[in-house]
C-alpha atoms as a PDB file:
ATOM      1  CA  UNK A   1     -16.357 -20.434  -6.973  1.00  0.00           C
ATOM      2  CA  UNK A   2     -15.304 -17.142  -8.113  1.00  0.00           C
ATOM      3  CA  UNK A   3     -18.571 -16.478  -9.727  1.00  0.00           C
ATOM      4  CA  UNK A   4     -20.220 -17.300  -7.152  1.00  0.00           C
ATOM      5  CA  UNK A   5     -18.673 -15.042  -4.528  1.00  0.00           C
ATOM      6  CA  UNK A   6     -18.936 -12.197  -6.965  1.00  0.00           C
ATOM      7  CA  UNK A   7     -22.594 -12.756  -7.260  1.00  0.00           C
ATOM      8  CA  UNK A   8     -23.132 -12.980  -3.487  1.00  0.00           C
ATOM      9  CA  UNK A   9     -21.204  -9.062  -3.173  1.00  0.00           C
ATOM     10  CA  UNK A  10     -22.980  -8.298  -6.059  1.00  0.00           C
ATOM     11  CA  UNK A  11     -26.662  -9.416  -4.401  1.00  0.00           C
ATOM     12  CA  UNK A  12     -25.799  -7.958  -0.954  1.00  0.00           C
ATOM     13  CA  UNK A  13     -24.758  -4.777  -2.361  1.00  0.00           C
ATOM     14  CA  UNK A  14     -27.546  -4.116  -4.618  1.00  0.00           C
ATOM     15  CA  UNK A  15     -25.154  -4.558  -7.444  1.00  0.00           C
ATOM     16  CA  UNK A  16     -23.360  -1.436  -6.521  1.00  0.00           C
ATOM     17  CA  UNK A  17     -20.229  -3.701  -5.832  1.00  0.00           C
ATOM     18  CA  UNK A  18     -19.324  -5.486  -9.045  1.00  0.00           C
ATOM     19  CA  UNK A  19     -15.816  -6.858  -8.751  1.00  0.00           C
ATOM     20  CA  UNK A  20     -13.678  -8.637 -11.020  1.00  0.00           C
ATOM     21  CA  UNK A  21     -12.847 -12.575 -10.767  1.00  0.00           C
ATOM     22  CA  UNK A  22      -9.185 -11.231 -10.369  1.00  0.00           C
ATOM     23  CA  UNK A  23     -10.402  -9.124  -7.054  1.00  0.00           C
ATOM     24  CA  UNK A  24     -12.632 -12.298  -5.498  1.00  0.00           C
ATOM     25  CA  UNK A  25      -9.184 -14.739  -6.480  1.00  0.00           C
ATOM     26  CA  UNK A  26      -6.906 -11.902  -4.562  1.00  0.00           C
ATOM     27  CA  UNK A  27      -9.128 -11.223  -1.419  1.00  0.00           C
ATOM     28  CA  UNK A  28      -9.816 -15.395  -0.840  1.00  0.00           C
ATOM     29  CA  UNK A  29      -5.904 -15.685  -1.232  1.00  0.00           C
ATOM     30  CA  UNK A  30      -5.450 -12.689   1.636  1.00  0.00           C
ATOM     31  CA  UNK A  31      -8.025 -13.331   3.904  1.00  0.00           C
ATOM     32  CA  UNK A  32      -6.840 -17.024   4.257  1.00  0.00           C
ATOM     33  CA  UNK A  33      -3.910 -15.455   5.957  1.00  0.00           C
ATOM     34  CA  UNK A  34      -5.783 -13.161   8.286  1.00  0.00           C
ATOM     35  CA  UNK A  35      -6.405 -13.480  11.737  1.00  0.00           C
ATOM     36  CA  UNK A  36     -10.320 -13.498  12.645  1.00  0.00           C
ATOM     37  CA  UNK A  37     -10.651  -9.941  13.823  1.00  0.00           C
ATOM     38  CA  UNK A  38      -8.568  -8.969  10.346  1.00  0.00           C
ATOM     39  CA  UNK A  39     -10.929 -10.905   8.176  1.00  0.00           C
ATOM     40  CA  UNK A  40     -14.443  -9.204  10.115  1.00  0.00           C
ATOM     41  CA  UNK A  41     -13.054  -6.235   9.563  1.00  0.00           C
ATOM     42  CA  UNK A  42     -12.126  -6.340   5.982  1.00  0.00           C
ATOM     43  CA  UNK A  43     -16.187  -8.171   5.424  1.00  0.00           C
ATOM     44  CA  UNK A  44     -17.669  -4.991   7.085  1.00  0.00           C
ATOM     45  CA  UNK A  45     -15.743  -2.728   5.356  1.00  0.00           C
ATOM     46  CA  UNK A  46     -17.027  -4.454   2.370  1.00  0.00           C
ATOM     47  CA  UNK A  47     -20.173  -4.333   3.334  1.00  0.00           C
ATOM     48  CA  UNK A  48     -20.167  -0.381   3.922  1.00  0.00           C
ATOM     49  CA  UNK A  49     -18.878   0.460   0.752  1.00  0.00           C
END
């Protein structure tokens, strides 16, 4: 799964976001405990960096 999700940030960035398996592992295990404004948050920041 981790792979997966790294390729997908990877894609949508244009590759200028290449996390590590460590990073994907830590930000599934936070944003499970987020509320649903938190989480869309945290995506778009992603998203605009």
């Amino acid at each position: 799964m981790n792979y997966k999700s790294r390729r997908f940030l990877s894609d949508l960035t244009d590759s200028k976001l290449d996390i590590s398996k460590g990073m994907v592992s830590k930000l599934c295990r936070e944003s499970a405990g987020k509320t649903e404004m938190e989480r869309k948050k945290i995506y778009a920041d992603l998203l605009s960096a």
